[in-house]
N, C-alpha and C. Protein backbone atom coordinates (compact mmCIF):
# COMPACT_ATOMS: atom_id res chain seq x y z
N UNK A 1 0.84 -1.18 0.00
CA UNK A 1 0.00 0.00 0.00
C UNK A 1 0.89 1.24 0.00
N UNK A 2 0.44 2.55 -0.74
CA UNK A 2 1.17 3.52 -0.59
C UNK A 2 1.08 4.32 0.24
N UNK A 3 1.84 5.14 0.99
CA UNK A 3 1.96 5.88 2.14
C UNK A 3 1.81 7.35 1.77
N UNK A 4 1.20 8.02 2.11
CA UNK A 4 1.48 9.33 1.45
C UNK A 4 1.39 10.18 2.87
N UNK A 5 2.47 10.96 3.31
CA UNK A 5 2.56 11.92 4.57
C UNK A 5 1.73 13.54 3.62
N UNK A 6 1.20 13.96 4.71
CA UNK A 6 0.05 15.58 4.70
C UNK A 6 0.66 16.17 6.09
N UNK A 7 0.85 17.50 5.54
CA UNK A 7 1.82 17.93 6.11
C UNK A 7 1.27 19.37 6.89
N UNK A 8 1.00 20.31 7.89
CA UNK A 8 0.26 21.48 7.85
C UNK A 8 1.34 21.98 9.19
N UNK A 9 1.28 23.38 9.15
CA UNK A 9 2.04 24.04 10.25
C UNK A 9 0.44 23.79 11.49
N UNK A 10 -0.26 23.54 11.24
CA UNK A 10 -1.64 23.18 12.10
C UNK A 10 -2.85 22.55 12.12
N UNK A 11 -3.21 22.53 11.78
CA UNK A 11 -4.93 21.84 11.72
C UNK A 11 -5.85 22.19 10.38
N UNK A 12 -5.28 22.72 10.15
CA UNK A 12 -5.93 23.31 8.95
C UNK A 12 -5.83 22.41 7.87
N UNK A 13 -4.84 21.69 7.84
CA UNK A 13 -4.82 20.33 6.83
C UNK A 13 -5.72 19.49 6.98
N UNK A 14 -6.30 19.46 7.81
CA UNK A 14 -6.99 18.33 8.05
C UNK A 14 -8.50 18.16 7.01
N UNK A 15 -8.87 19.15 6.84
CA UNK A 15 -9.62 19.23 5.66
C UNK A 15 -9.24 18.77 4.52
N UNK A 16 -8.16 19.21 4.03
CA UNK A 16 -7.47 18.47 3.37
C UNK A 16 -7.50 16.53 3.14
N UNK A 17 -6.51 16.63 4.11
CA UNK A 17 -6.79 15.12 4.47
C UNK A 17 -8.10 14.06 4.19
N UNK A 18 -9.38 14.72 4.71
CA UNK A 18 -10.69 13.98 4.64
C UNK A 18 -10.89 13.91 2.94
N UNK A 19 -10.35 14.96 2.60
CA UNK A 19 -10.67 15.32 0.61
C UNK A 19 -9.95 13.87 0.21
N UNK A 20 -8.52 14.13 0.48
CA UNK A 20 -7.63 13.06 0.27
C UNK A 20 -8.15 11.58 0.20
N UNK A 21 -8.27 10.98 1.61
CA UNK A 21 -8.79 9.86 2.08
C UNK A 21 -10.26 9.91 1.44
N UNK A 22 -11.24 10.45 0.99
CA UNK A 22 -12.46 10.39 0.07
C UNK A 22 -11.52 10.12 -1.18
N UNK A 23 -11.49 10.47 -2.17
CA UNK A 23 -10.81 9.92 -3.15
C UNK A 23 -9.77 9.07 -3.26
N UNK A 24 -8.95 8.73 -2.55
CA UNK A 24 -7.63 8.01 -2.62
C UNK A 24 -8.18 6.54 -1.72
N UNK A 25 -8.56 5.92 -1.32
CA UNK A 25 -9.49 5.11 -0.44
C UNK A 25 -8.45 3.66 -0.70
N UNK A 26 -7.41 3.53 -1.48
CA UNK A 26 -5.87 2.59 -1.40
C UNK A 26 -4.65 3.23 -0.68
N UNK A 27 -4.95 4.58 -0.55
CA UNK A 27 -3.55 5.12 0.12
C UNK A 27 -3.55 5.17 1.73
N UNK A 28 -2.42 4.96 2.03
CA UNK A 28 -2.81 5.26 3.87
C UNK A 28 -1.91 6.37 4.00
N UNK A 29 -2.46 7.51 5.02
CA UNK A 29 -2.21 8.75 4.74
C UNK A 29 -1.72 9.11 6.62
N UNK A 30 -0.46 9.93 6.75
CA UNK A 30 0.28 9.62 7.72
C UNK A 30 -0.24 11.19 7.70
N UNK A 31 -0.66 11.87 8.77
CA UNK A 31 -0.93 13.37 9.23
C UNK A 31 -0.19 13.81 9.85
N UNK A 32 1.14 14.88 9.77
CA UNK A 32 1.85 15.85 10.92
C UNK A 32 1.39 16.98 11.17
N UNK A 33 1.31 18.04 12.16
CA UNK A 33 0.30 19.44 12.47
C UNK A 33 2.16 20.00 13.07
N UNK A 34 2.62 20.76 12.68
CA UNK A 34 3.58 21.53 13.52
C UNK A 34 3.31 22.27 14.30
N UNK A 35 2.60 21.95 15.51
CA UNK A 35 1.51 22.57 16.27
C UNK A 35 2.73 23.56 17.33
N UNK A 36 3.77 23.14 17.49
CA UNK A 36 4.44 23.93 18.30
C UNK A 36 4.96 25.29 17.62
N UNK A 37 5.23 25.39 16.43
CA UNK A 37 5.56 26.74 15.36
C UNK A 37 4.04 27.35 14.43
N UNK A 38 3.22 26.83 14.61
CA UNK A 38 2.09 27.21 14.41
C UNK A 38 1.69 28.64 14.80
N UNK A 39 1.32 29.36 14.25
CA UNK A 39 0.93 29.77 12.56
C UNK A 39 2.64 30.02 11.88
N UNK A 40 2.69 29.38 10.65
CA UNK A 40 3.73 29.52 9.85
C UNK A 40 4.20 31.31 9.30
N UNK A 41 3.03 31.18 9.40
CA UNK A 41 2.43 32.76 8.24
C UNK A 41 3.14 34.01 8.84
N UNK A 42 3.52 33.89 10.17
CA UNK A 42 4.16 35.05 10.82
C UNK A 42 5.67 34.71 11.10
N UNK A 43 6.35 33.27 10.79
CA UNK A 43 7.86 33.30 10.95
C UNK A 43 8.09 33.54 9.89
N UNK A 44 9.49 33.63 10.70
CA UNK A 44 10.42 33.90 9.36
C UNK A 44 10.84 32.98 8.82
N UNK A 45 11.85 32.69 7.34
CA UNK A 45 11.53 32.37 6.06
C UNK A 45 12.45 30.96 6.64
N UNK A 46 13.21 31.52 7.64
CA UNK A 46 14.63 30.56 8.24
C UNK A 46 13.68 29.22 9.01
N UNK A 47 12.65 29.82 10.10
CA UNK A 47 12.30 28.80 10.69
C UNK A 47 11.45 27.94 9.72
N UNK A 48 10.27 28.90 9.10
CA UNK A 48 9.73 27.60 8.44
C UNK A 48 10.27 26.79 7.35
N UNK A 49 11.71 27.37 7.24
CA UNK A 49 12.45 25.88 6.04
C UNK A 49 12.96 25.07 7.01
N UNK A 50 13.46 25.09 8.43
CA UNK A 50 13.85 24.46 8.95
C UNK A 50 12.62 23.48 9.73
N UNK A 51 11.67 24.27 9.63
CA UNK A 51 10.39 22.97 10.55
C UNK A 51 10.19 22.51 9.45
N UNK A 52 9.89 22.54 8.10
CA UNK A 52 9.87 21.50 7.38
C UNK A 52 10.83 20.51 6.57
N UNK A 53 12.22 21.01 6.80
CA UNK A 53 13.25 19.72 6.82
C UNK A 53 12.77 19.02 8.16
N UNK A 54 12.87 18.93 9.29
CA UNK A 54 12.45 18.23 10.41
C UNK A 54 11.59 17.67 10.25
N UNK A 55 10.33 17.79 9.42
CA UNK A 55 9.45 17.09 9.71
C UNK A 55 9.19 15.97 8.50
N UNK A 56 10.44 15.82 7.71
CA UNK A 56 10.52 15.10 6.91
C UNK A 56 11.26 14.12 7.51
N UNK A 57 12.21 14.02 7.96
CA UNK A 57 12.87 12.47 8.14
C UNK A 57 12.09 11.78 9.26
N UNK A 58 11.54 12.28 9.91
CA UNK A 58 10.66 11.12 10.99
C UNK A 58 9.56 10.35 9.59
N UNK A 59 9.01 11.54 8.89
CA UNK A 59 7.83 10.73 7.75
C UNK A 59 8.38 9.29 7.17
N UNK A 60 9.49 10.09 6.48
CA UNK A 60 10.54 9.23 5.67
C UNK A 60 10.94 7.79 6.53
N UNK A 61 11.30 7.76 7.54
CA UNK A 61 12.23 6.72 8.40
C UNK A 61 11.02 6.39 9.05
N UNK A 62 10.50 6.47 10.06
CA UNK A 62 9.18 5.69 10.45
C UNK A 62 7.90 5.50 9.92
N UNK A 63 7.75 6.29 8.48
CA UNK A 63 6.77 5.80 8.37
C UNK A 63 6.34 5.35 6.45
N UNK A 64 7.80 5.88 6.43
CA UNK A 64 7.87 5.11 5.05
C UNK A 64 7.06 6.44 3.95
N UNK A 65 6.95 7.19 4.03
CA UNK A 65 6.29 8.47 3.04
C UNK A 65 7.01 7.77 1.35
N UNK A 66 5.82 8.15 0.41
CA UNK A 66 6.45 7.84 -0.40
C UNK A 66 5.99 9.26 -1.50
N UNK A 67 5.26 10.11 -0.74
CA UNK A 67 5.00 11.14 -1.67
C UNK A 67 4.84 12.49 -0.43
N UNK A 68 4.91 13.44 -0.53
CA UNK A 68 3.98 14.81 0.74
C UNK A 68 3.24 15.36 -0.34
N UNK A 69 2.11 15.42 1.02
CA UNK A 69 1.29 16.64 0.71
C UNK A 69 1.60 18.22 1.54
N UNK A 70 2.01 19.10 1.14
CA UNK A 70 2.17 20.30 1.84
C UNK A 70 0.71 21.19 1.61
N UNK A 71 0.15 21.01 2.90
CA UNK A 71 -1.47 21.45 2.84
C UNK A 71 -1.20 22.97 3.61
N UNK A 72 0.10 23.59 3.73
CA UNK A 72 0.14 25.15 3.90
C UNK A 72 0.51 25.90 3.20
N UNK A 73 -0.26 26.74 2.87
CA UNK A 73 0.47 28.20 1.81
C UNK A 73 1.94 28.62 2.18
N UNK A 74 1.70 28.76 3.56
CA UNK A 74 3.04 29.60 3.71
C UNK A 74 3.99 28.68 3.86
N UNK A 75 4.21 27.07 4.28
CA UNK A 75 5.23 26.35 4.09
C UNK A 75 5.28 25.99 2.50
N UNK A 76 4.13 26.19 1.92
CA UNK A 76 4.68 25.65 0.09
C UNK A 76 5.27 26.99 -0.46
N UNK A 77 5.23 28.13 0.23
CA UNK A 77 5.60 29.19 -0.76
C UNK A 77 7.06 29.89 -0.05
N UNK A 78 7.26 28.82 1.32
CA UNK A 78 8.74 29.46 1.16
C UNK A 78 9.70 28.35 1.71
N UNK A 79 9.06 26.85 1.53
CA UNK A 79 9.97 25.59 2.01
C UNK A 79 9.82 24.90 0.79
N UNK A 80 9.08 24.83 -0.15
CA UNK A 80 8.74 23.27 -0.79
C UNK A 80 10.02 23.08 -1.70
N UNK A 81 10.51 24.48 -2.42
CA UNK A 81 11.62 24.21 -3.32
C UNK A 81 12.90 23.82 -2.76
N UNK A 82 12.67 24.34 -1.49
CA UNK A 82 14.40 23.48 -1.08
C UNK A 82 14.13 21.90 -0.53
N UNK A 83 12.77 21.78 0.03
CA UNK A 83 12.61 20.16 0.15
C UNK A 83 12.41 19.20 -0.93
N UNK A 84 12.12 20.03 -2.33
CA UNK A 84 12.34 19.28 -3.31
C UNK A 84 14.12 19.11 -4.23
N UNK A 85 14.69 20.08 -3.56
CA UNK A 85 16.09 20.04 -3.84
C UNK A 85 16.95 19.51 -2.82
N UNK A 86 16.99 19.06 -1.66
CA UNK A 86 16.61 17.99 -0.20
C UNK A 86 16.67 16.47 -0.81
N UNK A 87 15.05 16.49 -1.05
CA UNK A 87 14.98 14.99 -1.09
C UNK A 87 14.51 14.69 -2.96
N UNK A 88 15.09 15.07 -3.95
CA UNK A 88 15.03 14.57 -5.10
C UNK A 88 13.94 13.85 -5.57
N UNK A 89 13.81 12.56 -4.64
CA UNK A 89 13.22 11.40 -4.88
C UNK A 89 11.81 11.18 -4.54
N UNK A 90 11.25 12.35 -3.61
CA UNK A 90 10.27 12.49 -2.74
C UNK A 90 9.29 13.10 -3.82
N UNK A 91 8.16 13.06 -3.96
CA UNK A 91 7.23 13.81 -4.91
C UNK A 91 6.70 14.65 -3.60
N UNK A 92 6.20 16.00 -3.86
CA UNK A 92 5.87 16.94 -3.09
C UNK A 92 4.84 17.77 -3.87
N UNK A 93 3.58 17.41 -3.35
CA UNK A 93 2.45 18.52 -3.83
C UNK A 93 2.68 19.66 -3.07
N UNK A 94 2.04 20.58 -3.24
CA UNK A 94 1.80 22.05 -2.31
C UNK A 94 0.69 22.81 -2.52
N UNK A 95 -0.41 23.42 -1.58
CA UNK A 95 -1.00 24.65 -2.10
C UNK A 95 -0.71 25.57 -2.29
N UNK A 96 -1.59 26.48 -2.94
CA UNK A 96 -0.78 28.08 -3.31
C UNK A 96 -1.97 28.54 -3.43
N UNK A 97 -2.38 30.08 -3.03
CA UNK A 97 -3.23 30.93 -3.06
C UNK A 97 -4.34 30.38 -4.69
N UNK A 98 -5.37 30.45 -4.54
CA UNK A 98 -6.14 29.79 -5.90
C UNK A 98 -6.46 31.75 -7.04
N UNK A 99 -5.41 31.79 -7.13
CA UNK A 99 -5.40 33.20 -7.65
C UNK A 99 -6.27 32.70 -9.10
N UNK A 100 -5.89 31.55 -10.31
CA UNK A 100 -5.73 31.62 -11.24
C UNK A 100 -7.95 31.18 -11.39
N UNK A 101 -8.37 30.40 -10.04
CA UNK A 101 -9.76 30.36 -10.20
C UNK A 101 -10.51 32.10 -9.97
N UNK A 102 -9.77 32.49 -9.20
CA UNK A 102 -10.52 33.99 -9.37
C UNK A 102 -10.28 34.98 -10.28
N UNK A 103 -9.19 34.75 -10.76
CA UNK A 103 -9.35 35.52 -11.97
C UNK A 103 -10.43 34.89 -13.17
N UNK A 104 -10.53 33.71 -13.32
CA UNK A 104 -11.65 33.50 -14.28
C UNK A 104 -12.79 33.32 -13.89
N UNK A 105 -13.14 33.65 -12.39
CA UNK A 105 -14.54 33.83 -12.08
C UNK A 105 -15.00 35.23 -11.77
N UNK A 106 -14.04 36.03 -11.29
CA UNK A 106 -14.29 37.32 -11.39
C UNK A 106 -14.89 38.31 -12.79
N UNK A 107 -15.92 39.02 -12.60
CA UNK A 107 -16.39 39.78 -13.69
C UNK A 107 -15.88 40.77 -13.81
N UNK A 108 -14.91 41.30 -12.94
CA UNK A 108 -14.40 43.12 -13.65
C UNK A 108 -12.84 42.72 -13.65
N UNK A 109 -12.59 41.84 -13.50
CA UNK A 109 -11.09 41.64 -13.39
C UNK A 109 -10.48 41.83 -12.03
N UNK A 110 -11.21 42.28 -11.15
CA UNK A 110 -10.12 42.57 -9.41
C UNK A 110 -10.47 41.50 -8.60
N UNK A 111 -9.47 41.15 -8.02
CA UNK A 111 -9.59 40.05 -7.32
C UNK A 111 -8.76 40.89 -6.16
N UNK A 112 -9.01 39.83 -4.46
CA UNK A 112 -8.85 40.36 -3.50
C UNK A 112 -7.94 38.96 -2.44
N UNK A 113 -6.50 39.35 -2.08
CA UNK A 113 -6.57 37.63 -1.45
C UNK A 113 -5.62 38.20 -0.38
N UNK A 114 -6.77 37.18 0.49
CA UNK A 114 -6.37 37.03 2.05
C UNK A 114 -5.89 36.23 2.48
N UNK A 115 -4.38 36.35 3.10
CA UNK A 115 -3.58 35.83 2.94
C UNK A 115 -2.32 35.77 4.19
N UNK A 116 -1.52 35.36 4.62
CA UNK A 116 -0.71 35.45 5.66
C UNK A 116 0.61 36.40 4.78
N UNK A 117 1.18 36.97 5.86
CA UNK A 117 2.60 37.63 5.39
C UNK A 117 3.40 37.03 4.86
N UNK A 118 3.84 35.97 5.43
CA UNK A 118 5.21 34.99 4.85
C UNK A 118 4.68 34.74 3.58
N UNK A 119 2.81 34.28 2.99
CA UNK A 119 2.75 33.57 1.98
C UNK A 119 3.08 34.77 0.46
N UNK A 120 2.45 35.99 1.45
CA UNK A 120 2.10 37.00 -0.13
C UNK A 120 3.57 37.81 0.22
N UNK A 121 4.64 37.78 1.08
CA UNK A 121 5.36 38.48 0.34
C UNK A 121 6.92 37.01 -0.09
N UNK A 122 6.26 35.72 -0.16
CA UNK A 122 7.28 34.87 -1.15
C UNK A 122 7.74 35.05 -2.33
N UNK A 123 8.63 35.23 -2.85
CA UNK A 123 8.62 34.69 -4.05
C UNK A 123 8.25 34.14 -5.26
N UNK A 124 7.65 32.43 -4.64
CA UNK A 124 6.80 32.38 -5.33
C UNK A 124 5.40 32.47 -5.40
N UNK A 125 4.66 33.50 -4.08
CA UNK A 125 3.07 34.17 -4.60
C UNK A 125 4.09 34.98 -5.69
N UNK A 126 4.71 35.84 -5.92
CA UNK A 126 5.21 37.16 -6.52
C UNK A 126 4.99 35.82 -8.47
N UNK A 127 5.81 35.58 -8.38
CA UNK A 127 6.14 34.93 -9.32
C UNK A 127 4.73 33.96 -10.03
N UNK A 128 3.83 33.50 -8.85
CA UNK A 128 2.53 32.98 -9.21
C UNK A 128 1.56 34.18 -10.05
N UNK A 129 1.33 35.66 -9.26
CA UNK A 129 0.86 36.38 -9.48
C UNK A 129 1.69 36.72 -10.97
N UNK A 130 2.67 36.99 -11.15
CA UNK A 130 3.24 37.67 -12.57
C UNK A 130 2.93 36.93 -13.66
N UNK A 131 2.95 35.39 -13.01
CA UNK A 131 2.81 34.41 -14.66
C UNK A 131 0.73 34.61 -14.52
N UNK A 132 0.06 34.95 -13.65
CA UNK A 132 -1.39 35.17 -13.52
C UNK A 132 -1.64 36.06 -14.49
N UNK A 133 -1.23 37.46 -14.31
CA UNK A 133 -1.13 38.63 -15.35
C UNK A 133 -0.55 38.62 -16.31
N UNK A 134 0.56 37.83 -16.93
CA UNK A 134 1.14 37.80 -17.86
C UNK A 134 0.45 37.13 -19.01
N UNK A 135 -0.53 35.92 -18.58
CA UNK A 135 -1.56 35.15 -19.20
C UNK A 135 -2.75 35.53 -19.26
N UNK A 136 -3.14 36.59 -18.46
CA UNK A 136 -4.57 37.21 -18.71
C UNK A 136 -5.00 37.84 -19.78
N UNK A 137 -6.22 37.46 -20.13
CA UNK A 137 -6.51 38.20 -21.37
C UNK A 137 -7.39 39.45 -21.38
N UNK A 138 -6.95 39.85 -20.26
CA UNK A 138 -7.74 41.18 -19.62
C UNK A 138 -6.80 41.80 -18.47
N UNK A 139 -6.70 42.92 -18.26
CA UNK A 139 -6.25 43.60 -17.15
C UNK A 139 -6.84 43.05 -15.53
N UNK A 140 -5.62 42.69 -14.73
CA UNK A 140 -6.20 41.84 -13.64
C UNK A 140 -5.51 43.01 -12.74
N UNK A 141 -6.57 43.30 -11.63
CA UNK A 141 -6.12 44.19 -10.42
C UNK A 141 -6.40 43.60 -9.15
N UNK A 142 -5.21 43.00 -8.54
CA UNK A 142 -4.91 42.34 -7.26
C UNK A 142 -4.49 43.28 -6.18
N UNK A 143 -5.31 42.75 -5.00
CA UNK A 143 -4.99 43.67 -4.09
C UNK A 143 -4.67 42.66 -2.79
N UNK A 144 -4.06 42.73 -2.23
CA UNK A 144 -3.57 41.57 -1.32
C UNK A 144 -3.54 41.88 0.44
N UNK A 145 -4.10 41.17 1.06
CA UNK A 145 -4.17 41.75 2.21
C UNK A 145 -3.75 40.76 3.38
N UNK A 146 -2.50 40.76 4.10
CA UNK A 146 -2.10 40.15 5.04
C UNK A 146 -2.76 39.94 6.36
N UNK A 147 -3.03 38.66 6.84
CA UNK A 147 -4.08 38.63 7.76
C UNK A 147 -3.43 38.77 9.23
N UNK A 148 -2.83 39.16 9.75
CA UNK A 148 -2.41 39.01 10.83
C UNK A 148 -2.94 38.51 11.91
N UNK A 149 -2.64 37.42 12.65
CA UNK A 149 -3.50 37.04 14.07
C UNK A 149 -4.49 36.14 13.20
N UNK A 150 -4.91 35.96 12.02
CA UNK A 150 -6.22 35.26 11.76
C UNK A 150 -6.02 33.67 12.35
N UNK A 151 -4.62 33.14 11.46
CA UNK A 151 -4.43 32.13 11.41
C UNK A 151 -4.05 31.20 12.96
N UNK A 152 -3.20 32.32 13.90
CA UNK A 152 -3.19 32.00 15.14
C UNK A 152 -4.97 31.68 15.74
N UNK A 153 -5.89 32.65 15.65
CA UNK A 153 -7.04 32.67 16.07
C UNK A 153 -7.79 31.44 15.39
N UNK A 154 -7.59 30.74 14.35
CA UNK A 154 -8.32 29.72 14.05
C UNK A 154 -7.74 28.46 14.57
N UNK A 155 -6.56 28.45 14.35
CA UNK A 155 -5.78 27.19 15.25
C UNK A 155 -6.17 26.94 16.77
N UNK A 156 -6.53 28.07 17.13
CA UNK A 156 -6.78 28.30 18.98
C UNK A 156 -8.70 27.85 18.93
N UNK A 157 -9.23 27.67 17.63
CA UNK A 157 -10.80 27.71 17.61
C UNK A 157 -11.26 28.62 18.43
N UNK A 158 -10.82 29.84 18.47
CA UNK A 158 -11.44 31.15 18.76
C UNK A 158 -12.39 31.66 17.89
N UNK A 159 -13.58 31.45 18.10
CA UNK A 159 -14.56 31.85 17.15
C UNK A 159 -14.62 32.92 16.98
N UNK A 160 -15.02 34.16 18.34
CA UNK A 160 -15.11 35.29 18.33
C UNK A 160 -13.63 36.33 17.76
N UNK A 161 -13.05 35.63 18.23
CA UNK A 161 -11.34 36.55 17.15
C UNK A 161 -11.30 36.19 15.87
N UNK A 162 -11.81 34.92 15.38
CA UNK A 162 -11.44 34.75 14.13
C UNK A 162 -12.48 35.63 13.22
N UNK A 163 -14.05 35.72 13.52
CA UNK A 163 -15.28 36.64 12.57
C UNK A 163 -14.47 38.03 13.29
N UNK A 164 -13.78 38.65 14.05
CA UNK A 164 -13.48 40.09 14.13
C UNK A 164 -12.64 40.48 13.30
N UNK A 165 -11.31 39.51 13.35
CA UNK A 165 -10.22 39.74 12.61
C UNK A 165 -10.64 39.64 11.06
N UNK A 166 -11.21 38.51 10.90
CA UNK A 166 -12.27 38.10 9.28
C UNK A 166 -12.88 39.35 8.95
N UNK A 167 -13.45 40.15 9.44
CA UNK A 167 -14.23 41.24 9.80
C UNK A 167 -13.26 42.60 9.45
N UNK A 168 -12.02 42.70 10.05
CA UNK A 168 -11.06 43.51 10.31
C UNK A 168 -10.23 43.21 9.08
N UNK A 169 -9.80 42.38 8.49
CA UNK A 169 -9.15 42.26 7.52
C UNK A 169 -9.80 42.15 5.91
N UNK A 170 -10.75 42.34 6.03
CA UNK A 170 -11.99 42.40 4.70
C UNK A 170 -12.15 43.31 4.64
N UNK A 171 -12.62 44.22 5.58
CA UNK A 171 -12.25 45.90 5.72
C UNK A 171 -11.45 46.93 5.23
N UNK A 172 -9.78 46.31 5.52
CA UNK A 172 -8.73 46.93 5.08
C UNK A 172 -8.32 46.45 3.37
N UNK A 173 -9.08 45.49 3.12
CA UNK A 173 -9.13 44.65 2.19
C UNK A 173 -9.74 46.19 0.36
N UNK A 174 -10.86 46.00 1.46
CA UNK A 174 -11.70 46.91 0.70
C UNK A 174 -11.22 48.72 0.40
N UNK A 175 -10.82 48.70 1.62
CA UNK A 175 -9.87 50.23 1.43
C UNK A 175 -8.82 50.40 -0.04
């Protein structure tokens, strides 16, 4: 049977996961939460490449990974390329902001994405966004808004911080 490790700086994968295990129903699927560096979205670029080398050789050596899933923005947009230059052999999915569905569902062309710091000022969001506009067949106006505290507040299942901040950052969104 194949092993496939899902990977999240928190809980938030776990949605993920259930998607996974619904369709994949031959794979057995190994879950890590980096619950102690949790939220990713506010370190810096150093720690979260280093929590996700770490959290590869336990996958690898106990549990046999034969593919990752990286179910965080901000660990796929500023770890996945050196863990794919790491481990060669390892196949490594990742998410990334779904910029390229809102631009073709959007009707005036502006799109709005909420987002953690580490993810929107990477590299590759920068580089996702340029090849977005570079392929559009219309003028696309992105406006990007860093969520601060959101992602801590959902990990903690703080309901009431997460609709204020949700609230607070849709706001500045709109400005």
């Amino acid at each position: 049977m194949t092993t496939v490790g899902v990977f999240d700086s928190g809980m938030g994968g776990l949605s993920a996961l259930r998607a996974l295990r619904a369709e994949l129903l031959q794979v057995h699927f190994v879950y890590l939460a980096d619950n102690a560096h949790a939220p990713y979205g506010e370190r810096t670029v150093e720690l979260v490449v280093a929590c996700a080398q770490r959290i590869i050789e336990p996958l690898r050596s106990e549990h046999h990974i034969q593919a990752l899933v990286v179910t965080c923005n901000t660990a796929t947009a500023l770890a996945i390329d050196d863990l794919r230059r790491t481990y060669p052999d390892l196949p490594f999915i990742g998410v990334e902001p779904t910029l390229k569905p809102a631009a073709t569902l959007s009707r005036n062309g502006h799109i709005g994405v909420l987002a953690t710091r580490g993810t929107l000022q990477s590299a590759r969001f920068a580089q996702l966004l340029g090849a977005l506009k570079d392929a559009a067949d219309r003028p696309l106006h992105v406006r990007c808004q860093p969520c601060e505290g959101l992602a801590d507040a959902i990990e903690r299942a703080d309901a009431p911080a997460v609709l204020e901040l949700a609230r607070h950052h849709l706001e500045q969104l709109r400005r």
